[in-house]
Each structure stands twice: as C-alpha cells, then as structure tokens.
PDB file of N, CA and C in Angstrom:
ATOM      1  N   UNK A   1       0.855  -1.172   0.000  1.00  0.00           N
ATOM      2  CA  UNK A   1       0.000   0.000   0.000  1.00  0.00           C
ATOM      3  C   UNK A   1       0.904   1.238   0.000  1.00  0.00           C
ATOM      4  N   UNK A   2       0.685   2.116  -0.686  1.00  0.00           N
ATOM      5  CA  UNK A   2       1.149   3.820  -1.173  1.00  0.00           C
ATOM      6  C   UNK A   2       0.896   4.327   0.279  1.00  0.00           C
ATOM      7  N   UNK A   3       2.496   5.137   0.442  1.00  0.00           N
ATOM      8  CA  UNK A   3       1.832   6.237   1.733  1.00  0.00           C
ATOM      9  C   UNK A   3       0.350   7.045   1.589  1.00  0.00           C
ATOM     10  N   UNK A   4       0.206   7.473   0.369  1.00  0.00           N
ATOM     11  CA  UNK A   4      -1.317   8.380  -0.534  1.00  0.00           C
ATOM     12  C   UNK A   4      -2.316   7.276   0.044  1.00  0.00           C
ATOM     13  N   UNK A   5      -2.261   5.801  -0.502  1.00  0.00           N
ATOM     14  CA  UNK A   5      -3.096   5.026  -0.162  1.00  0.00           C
ATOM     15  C   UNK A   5      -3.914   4.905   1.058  1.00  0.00           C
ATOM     16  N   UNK A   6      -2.510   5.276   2.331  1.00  0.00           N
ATOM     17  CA  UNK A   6      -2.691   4.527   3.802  1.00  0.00           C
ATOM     18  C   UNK A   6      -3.258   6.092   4.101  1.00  0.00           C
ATOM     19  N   UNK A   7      -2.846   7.120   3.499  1.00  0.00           N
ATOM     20  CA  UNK A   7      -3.620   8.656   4.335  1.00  0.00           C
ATOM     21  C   UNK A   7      -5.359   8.671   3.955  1.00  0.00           C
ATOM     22  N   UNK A   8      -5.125   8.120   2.999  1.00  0.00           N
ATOM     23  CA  UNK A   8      -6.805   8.099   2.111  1.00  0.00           C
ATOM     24  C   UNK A   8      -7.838   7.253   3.244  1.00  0.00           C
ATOM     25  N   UNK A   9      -7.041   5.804   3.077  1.00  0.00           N
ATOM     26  CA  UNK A   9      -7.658   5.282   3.916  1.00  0.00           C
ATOM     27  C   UNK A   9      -8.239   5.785   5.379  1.00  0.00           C
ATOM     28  N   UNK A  10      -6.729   5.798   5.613  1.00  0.00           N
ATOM     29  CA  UNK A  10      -7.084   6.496   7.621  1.00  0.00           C
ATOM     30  C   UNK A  10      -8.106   7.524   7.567  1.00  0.00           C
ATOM     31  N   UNK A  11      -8.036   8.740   6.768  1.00  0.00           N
ATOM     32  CA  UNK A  11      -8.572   9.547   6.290  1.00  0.00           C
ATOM     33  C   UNK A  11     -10.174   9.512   6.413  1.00  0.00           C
ATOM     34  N   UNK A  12     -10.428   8.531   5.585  1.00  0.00           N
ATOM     35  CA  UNK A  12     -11.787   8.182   5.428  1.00  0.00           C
ATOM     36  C   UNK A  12     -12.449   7.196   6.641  1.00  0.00           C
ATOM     37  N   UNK A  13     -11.369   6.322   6.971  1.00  0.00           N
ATOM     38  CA  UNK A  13     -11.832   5.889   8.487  1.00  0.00           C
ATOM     39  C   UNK A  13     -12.545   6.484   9.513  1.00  0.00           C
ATOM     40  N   UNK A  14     -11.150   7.217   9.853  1.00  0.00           N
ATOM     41  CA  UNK A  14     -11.491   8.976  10.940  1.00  0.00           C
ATOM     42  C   UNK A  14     -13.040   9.439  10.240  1.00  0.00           C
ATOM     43  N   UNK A  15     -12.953   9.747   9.178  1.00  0.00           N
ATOM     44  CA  UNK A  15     -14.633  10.050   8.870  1.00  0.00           C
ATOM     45  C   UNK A  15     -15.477   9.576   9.608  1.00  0.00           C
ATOM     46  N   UNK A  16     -15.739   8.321   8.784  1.00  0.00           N
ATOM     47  CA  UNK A  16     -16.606   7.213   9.113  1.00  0.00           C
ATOM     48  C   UNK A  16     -16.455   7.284  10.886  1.00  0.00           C
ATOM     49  N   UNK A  17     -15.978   7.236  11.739  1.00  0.00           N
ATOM     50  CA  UNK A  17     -16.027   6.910  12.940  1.00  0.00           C
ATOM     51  C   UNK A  17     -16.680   8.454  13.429  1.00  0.00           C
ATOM     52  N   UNK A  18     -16.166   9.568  13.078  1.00  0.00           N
ATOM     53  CA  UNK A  18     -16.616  10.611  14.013  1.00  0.00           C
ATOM     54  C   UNK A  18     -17.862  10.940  13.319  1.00  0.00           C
ATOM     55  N   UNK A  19     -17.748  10.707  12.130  1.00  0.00           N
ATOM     56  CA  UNK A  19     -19.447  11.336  11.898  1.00  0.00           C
ATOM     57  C   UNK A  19     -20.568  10.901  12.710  1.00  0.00           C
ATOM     58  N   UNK A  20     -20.844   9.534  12.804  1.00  0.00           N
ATOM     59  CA  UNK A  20     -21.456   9.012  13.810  1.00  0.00           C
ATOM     60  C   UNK A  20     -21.730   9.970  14.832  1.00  0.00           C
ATOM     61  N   UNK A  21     -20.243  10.363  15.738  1.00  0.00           N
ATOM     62  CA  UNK A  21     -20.338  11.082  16.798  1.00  0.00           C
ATOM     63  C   UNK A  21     -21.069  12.305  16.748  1.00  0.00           C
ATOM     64  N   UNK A  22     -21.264  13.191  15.554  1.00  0.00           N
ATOM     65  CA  UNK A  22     -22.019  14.316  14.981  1.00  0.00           C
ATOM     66  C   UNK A  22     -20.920  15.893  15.792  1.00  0.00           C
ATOM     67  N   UNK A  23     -19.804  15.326  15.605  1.00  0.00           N
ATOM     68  CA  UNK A  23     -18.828  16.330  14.969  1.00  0.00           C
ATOM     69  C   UNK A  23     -19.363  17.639  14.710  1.00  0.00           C
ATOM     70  N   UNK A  24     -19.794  17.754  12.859  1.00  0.00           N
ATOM     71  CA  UNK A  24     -19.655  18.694  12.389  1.00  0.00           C
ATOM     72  C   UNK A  24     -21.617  19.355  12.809  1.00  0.00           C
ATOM     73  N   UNK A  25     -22.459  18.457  13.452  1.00  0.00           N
ATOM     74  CA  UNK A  25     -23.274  19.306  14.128  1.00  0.00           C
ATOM     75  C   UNK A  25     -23.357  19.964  14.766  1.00  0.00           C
ATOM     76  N   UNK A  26     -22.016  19.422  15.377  1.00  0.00           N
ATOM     77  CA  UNK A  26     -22.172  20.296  16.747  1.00  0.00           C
ATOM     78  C   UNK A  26     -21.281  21.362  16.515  1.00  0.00           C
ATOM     79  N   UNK A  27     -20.693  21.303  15.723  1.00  0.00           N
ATOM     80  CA  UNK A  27     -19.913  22.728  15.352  1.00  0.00           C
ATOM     81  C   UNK A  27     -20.691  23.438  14.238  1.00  0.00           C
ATOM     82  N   UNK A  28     -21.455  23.215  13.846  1.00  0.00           N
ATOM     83  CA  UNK A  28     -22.527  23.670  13.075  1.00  0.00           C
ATOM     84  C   UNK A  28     -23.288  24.540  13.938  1.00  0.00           C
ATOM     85  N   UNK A  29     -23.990  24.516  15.324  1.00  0.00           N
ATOM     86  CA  UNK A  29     -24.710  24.445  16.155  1.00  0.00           C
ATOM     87  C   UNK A  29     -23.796  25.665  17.028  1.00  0.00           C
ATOM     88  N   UNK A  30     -22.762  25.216  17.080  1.00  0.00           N
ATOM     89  CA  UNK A  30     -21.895  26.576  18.138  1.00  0.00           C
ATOM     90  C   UNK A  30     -21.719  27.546  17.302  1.00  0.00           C
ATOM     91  N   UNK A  31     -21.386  27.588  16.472  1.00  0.00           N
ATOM     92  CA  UNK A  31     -21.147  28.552  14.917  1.00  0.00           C
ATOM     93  C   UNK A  31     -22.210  29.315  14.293  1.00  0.00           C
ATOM     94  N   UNK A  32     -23.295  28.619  14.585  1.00  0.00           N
ATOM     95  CA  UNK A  32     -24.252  29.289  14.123  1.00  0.00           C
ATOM     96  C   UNK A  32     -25.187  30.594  14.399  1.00  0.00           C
ATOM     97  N   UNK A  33     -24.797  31.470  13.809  1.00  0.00           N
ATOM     98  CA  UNK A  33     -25.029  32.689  13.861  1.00  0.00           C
ATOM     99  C   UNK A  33     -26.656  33.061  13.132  1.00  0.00           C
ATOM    100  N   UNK A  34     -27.379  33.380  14.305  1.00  0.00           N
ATOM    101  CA  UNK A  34     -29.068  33.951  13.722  1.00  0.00           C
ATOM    102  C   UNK A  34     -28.924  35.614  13.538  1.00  0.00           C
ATOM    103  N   UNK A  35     -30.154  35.904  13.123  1.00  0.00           N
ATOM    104  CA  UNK A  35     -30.303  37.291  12.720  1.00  0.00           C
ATOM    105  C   UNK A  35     -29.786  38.490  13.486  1.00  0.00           C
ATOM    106  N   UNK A  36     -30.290  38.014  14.909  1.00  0.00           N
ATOM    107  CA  UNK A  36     -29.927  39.218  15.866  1.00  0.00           C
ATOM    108  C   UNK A  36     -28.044  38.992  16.545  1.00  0.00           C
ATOM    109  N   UNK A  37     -27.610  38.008  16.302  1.00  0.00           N
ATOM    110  CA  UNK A  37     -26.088  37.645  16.303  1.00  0.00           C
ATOM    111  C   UNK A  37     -25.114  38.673  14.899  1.00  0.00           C
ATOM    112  N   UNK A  38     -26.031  38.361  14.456  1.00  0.00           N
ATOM    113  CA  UNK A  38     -25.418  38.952  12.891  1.00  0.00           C
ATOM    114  C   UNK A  38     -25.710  40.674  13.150  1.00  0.00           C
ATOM    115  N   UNK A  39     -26.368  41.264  13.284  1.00  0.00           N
ATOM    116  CA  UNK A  39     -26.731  42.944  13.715  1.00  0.00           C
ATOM    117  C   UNK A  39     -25.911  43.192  14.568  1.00  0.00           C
ATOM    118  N   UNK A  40     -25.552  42.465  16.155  1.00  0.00           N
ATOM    119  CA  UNK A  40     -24.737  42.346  16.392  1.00  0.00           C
ATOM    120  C   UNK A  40     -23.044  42.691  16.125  1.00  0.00           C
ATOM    121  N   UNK A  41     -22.928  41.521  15.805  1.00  0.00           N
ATOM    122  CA  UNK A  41     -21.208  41.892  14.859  1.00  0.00           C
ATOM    123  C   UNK A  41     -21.358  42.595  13.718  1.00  0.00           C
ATOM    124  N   UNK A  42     -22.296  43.227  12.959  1.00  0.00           N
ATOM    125  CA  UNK A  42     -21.746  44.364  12.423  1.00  0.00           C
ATOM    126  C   UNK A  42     -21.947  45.737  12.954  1.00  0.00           C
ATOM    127  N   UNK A  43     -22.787  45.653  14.399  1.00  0.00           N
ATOM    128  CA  UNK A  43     -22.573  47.069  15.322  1.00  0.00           C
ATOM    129  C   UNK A  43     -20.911  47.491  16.233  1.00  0.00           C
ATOM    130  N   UNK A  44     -20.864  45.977  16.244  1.00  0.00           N
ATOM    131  CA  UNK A  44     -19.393  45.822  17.051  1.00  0.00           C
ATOM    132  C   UNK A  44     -18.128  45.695  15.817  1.00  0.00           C
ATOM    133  N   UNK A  45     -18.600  45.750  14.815  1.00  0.00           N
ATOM    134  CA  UNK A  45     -17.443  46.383  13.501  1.00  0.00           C
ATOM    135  C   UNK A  45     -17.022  47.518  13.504  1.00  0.00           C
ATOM    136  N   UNK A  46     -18.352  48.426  13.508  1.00  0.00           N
ATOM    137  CA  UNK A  46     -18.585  49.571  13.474  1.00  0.00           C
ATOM    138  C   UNK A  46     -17.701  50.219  14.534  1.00  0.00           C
ATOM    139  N   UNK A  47     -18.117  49.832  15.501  1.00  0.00           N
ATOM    140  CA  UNK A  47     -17.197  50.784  17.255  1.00  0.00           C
ATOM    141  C   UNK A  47     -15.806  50.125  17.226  1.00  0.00           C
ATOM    142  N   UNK A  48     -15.765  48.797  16.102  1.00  0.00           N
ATOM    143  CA  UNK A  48     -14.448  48.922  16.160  1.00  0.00           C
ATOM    144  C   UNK A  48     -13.279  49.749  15.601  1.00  0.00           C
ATOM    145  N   UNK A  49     -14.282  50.303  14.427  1.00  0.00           N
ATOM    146  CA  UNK A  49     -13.618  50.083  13.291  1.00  0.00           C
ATOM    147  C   UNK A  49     -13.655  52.002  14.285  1.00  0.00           C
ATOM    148  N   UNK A  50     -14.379  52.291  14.650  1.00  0.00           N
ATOM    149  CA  UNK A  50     -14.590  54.115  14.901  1.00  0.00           C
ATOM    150  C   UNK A  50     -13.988  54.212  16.453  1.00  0.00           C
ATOM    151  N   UNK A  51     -13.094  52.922  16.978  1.00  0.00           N
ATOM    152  CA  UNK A  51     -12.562  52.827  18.441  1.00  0.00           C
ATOM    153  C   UNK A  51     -10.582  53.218  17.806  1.00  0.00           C
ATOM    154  N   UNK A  52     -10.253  52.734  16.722  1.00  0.00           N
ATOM    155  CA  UNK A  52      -9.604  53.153  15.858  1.00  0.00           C
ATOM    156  C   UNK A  52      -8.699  54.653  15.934  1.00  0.00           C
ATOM    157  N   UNK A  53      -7.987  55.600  16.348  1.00  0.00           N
ATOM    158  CA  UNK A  53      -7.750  57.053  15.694  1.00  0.00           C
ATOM    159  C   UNK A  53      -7.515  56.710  14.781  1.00  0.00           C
ATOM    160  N   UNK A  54      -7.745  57.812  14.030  1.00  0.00           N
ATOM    161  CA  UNK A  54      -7.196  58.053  12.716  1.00  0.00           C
ATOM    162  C   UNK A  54      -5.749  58.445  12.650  1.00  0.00           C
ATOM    163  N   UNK A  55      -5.086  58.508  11.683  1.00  0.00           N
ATOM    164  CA  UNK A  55      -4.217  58.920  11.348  1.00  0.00           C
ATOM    165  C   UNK A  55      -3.693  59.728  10.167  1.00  0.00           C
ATOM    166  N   UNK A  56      -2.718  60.237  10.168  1.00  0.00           N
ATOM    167  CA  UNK A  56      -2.551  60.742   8.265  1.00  0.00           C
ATOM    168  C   UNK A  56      -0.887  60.285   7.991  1.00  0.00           C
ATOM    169  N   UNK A  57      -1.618  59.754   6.568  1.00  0.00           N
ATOM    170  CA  UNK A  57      -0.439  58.900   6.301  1.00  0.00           C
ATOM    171  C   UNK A  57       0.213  60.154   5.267  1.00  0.00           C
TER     172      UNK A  57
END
C-alpha cells in the first residue's frame, strides 16, 4: 500500500467513525449565527472600526 493510499484510507476511516459522533453538528450548532447575532457583529465592527484614531499617512 502507497503512503497516498494509507492517508486516504485512515482519512476516510477517521470520517466514518466521528461522523457518527455528529462532529460537524455540533460545530454547526456553536457557529451558528441567527439574525440578531449577525446585527450584532456588524454594530461591534462599526465601534471597532470608529474605536480606531485616525491617522494621516
């Protein structure tokens, strides 16, 4: 078996075993950003972006 072979494999193993576990739900689920999350971080862009001095280049 090809080193390529044995990463593919393991690779797809590791899949197969954690999906089960629901992995990428649950990081789906922490990540997930609703409407009022989202208004949110772009109010806190804003004061960042205006927390900032200016400068002159």
């Amino acid at each position: 078996m090809s080193r390529s072979e044995l990463y593919t494999t393991a690779v797809a193993d590791y899949l197969a075993r954690h999906r089960a576990a629901g992995v990428r739900e649950r990081l789906d689920a922490a990540y997930d950003i609703d409407d009022e999350m989202a208004r949110l971080a772009s109010v806190m862009a804003v004061v960042q972006a205006e927390s900032v001095p200016r400068e002159k280049w």
